[in-house]
PDB file of N, CA and C in Angstrom:
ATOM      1  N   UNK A   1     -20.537  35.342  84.232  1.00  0.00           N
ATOM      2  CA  UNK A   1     -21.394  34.286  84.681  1.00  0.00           C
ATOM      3  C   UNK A   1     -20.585  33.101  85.232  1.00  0.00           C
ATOM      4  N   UNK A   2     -19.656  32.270  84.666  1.00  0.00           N
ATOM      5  CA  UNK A   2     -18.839  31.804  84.631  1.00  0.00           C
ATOM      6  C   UNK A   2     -18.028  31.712  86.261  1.00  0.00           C
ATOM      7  N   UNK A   3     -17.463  33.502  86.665  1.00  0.00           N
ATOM      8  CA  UNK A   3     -16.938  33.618  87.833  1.00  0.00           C
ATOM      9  C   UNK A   3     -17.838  33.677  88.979  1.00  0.00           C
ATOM     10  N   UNK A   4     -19.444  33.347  88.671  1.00  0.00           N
ATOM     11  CA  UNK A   4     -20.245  33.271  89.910  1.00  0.00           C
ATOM     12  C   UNK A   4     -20.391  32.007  90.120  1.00  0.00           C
ATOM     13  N   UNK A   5     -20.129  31.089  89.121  1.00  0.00           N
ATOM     14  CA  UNK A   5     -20.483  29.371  89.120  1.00  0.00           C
ATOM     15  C   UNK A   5     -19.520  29.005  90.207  1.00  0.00           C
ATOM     16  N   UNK A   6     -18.454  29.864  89.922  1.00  0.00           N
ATOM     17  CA  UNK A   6     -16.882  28.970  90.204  1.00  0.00           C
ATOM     18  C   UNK A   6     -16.859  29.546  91.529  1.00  0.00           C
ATOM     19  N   UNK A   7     -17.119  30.797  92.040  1.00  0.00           N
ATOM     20  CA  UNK A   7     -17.119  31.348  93.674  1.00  0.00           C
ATOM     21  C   UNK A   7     -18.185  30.450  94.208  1.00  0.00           C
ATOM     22  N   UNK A   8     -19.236  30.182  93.536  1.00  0.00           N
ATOM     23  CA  UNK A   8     -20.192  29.442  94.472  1.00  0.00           C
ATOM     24  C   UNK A   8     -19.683  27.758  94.608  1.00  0.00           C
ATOM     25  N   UNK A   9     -19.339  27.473  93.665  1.00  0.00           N
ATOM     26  CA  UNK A   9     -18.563  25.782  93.825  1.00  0.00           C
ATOM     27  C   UNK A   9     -17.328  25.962  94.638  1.00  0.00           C
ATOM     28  N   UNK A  10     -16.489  26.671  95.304  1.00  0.00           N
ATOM     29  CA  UNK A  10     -15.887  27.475  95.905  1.00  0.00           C
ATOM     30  C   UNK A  10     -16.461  27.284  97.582  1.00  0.00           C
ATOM     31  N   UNK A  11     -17.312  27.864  97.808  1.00  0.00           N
ATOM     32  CA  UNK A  11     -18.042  28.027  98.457  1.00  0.00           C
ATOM     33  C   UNK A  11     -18.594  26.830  99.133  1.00  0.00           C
ATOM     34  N   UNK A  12     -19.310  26.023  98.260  1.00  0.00           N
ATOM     35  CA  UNK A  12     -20.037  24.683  98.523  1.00  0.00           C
ATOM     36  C   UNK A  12     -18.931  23.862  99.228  1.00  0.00           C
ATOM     37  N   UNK A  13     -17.657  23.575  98.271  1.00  0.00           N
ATOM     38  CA  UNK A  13     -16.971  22.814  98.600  1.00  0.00           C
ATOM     39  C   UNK A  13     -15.920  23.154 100.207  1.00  0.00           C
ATOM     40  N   UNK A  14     -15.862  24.522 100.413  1.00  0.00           N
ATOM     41  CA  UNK A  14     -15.255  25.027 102.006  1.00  0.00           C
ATOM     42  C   UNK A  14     -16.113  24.635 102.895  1.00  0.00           C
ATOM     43  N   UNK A  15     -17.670  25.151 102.381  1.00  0.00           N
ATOM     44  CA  UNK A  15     -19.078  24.273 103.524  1.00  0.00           C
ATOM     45  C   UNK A  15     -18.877  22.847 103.873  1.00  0.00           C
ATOM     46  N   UNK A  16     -18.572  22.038 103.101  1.00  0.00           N
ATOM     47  CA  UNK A  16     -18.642  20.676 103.182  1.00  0.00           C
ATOM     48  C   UNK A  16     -17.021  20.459 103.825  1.00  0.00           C
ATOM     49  N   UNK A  17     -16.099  20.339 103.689  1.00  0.00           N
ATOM     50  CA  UNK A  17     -14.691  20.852 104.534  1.00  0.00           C
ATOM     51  C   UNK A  17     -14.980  21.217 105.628  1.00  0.00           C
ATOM     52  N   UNK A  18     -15.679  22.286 106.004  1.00  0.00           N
ATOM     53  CA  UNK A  18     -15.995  22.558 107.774  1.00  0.00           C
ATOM     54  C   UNK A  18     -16.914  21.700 108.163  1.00  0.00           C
ATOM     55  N   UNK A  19     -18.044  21.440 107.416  1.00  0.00           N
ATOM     56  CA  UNK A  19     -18.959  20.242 107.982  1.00  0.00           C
ATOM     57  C   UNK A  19     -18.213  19.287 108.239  1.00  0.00           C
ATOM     58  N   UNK A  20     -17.559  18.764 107.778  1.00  0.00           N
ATOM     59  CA  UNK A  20     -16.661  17.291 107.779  1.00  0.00           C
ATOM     60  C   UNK A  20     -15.249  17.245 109.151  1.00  0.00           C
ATOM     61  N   UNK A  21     -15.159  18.768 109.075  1.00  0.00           N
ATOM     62  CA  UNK A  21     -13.916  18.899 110.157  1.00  0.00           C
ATOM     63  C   UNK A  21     -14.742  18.949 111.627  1.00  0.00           C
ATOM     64  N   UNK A  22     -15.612  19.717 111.534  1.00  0.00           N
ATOM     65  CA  UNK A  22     -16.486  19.725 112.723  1.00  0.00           C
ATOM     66  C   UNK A  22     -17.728  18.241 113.299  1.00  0.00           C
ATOM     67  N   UNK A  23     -17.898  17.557 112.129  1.00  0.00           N
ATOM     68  CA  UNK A  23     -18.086  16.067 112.527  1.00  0.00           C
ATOM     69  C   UNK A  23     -17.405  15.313 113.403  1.00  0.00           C
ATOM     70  N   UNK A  24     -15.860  15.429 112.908  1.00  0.00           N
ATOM     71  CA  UNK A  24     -14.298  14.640 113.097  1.00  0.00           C
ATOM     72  C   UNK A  24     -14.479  15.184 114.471  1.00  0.00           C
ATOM     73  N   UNK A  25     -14.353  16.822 114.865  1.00  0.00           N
ATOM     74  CA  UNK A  25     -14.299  16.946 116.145  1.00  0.00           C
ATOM     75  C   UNK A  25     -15.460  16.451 116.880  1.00  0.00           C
ATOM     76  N   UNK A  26     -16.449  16.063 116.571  1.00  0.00           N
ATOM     77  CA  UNK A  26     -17.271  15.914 117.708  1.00  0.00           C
ATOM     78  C   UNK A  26     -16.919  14.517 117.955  1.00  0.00           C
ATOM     79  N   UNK A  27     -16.797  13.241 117.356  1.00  0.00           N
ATOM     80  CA  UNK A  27     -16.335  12.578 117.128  1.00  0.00           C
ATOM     81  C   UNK A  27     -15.235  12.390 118.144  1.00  0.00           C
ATOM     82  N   UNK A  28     -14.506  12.878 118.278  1.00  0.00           N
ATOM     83  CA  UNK A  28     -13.107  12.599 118.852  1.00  0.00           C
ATOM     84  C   UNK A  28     -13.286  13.354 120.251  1.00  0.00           C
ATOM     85  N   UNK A  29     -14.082  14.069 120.118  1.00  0.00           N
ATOM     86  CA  UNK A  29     -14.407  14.936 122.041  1.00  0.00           C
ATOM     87  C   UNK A  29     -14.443  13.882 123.092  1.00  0.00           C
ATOM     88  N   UNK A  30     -15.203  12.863 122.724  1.00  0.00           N
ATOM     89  CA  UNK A  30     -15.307  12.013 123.975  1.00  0.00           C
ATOM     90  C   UNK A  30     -13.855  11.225 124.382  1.00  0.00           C
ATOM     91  N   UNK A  31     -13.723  10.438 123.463  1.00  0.00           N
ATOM     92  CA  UNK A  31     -12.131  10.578 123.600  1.00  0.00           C
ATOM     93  C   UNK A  31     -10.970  10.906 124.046  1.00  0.00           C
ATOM     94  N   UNK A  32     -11.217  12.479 123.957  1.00  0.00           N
ATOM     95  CA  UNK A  32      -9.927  13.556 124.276  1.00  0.00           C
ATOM     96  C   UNK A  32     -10.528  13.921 126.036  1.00  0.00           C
ATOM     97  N   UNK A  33     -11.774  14.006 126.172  1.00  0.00           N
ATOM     98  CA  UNK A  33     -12.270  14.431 127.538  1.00  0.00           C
ATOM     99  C   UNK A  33     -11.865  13.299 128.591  1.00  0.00           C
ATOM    100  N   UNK A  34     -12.663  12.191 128.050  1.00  0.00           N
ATOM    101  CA  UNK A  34     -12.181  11.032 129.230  1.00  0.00           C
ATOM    102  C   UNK A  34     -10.830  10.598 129.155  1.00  0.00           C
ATOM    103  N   UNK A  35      -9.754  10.958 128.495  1.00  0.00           N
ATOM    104  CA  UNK A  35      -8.210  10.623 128.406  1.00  0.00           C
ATOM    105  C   UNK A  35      -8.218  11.575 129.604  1.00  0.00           C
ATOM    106  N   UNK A  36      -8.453  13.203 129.075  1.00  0.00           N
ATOM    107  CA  UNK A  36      -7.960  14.330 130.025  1.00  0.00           C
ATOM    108  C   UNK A  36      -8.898  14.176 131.259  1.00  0.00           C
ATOM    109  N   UNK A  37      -9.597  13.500 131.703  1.00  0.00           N
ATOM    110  CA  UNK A  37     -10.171  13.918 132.994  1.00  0.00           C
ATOM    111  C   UNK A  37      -9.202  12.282 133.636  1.00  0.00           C
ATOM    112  N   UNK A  38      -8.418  11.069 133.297  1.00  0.00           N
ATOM    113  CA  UNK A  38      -7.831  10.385 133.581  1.00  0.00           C
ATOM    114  C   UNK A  38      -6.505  11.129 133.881  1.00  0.00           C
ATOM    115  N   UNK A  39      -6.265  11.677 132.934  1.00  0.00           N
ATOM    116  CA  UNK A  39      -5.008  12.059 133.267  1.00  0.00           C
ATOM    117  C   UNK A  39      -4.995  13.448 134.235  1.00  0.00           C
ATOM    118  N   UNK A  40      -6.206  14.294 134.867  1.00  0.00           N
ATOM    119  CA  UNK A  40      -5.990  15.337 135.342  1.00  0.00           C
ATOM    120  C   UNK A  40      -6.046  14.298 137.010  1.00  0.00           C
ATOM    121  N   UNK A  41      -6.825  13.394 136.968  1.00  0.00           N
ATOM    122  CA  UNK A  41      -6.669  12.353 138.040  1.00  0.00           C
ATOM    123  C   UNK A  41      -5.718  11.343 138.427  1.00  0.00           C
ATOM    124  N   UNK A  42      -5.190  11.589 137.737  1.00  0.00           N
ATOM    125  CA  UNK A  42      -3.688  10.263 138.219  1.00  0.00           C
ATOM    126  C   UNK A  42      -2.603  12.054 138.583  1.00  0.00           C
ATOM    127  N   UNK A  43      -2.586  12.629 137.903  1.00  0.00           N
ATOM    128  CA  UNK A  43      -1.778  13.657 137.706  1.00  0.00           C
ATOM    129  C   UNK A  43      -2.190  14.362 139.005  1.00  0.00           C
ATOM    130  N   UNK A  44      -3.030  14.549 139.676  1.00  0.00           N
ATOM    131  CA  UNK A  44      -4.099  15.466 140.796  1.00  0.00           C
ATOM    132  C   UNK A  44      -5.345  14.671 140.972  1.00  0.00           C
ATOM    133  N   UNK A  45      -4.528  13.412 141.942  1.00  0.00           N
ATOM    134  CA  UNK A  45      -6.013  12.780 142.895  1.00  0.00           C
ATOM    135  C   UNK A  45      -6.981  13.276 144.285  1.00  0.00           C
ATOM    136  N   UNK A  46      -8.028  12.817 143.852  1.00  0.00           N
ATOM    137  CA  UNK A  46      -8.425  13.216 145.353  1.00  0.00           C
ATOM    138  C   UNK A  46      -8.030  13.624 146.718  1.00  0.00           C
ATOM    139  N   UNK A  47      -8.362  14.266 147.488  1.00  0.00           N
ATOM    140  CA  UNK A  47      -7.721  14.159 148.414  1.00  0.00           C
ATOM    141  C   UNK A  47      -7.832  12.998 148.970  1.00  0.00           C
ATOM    142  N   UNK A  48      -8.827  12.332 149.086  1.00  0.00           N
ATOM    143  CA  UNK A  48      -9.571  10.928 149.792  1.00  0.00           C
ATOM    144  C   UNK A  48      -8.475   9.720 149.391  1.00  0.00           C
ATOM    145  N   UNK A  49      -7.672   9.515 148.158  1.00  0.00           N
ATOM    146  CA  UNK A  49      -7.060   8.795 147.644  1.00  0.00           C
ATOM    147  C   UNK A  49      -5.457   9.212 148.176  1.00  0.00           C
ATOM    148  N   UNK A  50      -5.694  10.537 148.391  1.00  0.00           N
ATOM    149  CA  UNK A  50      -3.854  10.653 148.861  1.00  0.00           C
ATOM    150  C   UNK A  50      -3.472   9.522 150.320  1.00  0.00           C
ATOM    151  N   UNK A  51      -2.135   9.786 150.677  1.00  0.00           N
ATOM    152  CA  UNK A  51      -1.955   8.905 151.553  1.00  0.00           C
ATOM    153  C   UNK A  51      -1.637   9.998 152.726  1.00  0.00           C
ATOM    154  N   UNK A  52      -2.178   9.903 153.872  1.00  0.00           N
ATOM    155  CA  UNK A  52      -1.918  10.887 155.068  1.00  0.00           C
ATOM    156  C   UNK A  52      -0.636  10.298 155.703  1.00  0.00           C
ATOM    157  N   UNK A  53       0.440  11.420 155.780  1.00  0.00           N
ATOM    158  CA  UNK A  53       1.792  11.873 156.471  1.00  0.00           C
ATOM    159  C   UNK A  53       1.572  11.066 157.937  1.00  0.00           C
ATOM    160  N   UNK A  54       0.214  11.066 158.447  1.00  0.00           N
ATOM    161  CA  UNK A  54       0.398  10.616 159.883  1.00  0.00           C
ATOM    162  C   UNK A  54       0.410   8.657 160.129  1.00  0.00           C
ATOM    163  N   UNK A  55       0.220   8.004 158.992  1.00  0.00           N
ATOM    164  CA  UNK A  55       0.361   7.061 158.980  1.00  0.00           C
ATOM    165  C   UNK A  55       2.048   6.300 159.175  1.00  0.00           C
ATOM    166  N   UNK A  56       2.907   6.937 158.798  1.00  0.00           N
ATOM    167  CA  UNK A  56       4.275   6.967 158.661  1.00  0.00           C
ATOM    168  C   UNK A  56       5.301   7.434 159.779  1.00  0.00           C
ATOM    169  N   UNK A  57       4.666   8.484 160.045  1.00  0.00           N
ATOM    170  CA  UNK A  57       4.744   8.885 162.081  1.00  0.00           C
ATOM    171  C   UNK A  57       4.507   8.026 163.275  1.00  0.00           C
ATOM    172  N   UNK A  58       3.489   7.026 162.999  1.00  0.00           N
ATOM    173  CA  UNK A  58       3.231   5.678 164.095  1.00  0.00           C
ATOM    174  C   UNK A  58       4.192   4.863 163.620  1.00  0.00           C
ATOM    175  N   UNK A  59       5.229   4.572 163.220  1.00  0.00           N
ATOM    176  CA  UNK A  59       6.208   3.413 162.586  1.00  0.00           C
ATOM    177  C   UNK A  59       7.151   3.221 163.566  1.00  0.00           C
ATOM    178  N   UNK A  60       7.425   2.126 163.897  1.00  0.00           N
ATOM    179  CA  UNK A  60       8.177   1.926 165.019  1.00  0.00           C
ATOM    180  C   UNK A  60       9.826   1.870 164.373  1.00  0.00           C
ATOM    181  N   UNK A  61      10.818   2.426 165.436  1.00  0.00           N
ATOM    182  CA  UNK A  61      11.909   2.917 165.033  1.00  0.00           C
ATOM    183  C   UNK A  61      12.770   1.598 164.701  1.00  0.00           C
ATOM    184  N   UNK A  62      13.744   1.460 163.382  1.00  0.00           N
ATOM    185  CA  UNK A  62      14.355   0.554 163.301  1.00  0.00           C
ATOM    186  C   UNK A  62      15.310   0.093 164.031  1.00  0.00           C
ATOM    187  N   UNK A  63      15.898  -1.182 164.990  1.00  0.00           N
ATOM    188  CA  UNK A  63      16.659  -1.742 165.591  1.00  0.00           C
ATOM    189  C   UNK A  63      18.182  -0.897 165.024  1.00  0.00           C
ATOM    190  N   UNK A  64      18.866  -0.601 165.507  1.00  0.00           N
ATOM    191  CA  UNK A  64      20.253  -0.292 165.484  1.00  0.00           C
ATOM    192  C   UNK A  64      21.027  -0.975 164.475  1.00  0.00           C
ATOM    193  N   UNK A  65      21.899  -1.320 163.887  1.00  0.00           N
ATOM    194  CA  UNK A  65      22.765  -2.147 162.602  1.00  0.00           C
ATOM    195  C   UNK A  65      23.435  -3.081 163.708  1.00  0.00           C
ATOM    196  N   UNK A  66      23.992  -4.382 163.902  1.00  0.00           N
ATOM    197  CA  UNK A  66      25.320  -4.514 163.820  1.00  0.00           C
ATOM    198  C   UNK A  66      26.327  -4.083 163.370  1.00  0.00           C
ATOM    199  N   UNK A  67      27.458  -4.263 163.447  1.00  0.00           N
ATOM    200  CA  UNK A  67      28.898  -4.114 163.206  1.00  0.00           C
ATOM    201  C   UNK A  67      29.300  -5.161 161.918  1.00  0.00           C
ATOM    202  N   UNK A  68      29.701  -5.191 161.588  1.00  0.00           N
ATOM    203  CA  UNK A  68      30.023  -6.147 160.491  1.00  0.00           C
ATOM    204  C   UNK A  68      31.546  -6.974 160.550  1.00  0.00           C
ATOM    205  N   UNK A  69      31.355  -8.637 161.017  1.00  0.00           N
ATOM    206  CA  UNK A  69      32.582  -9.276 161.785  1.00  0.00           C
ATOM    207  C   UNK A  69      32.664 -10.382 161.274  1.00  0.00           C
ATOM    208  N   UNK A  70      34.138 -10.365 160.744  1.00  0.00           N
ATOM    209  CA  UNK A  70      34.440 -11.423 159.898  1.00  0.00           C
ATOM    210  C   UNK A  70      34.585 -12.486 160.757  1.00  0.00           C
ATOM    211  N   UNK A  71      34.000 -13.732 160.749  1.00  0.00           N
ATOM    212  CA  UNK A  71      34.462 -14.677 161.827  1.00  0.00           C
ATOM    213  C   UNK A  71      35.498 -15.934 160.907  1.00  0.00           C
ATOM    214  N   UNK A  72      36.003 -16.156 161.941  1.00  0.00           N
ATOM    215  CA  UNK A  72      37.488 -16.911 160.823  1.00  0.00           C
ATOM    216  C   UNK A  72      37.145 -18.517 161.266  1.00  0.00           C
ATOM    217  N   UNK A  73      36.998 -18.523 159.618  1.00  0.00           N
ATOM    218  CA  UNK A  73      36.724 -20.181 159.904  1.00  0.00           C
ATOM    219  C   UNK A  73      37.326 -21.194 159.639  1.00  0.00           C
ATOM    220  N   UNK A  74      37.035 -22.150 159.165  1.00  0.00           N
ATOM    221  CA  UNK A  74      38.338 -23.491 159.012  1.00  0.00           C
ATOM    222  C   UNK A  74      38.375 -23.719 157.336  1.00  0.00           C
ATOM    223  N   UNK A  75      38.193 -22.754 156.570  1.00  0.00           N
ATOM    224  CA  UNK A  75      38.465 -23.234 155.295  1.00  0.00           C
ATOM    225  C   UNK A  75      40.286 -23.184 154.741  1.00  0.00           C
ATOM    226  N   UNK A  76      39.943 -22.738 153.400  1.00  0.00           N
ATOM    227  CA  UNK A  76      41.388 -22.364 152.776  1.00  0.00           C
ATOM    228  C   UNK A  76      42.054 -21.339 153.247  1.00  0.00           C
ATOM    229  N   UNK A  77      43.424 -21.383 153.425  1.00  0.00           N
ATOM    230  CA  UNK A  77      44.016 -20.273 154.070  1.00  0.00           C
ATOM    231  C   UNK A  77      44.613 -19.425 152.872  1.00  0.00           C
ATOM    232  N   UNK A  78      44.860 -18.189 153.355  1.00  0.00           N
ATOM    233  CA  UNK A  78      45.257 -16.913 152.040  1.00  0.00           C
ATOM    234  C   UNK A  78      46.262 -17.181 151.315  1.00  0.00           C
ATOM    235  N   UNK A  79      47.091 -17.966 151.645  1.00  0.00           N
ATOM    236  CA  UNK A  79      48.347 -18.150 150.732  1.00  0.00           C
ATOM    237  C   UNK A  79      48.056 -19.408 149.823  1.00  0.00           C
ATOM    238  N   UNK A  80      46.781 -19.726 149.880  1.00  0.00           N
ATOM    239  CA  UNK A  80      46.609 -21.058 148.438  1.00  0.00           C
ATOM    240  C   UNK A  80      46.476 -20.363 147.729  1.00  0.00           C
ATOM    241  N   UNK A  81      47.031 -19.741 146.481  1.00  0.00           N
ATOM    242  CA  UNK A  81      47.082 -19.698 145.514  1.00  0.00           C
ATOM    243  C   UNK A  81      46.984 -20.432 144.225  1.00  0.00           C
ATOM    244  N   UNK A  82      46.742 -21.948 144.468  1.00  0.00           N
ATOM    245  CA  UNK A  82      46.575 -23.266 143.494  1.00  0.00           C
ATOM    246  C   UNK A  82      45.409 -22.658 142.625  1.00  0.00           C
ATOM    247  N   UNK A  83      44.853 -23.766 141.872  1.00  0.00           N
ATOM    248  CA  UNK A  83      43.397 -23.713 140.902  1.00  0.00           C
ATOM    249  C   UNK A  83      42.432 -23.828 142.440  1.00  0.00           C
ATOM    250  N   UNK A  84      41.374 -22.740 141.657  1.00  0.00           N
ATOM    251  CA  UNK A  84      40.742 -22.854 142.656  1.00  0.00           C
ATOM    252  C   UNK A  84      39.797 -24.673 142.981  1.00  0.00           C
ATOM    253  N   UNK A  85      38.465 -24.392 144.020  1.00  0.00           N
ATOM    254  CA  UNK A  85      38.295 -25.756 144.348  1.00  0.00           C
ATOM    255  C   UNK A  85      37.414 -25.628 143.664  1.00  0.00           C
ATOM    256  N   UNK A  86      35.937 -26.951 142.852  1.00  0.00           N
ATOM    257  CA  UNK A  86      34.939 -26.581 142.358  1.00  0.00           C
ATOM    258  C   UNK A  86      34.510 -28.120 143.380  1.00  0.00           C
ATOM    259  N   UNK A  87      33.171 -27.217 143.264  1.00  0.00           N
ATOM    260  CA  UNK A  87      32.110 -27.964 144.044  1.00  0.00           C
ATOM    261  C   UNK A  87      31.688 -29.531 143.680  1.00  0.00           C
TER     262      UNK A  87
END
């Protein structure tokens, strides 16, 4: 008698454990869905949101570099070696 009390309190108490785990999940679905439908969208946006290749093709071509020319001016000459000057 005894081992039918104890399988059924057994029993009761695993019912109430899945009730309680399956609460938690419903609970937390909304949550986990709107994270993952954010992140399946930053991760894989629209096409409407991408940026089209042909915008970058109309760019007008950059000017050429200069040369790079030291022009010699009237300061300190290379052989001062003294303390330097402060402002």
């Amino acid at each position: 008698m005894r081992f039918r009390r104890d399988r059924l309190f057994w029993y009761v108490i695993i019912g109430l454990i899945v009730i309680g785990i399956v609460s938690q999940l419903r609970q937390l679905l909304i949550p986990v869905v709107v994270l993952g439908t954010i992140f399946l969208l930053y991760k894989f946006p629209p096409h409407r949101w991408k940026r089209s290749s042909g915008q970058w093709s109309s760019r007008k071509h950059r000017a050429k570099k200069a040369k790079f020319r030291v022009i010699d001016g009237s300061g300190r000459e290379d052989n001062d070696n003294d303390t330097p000057r402060y402002h």
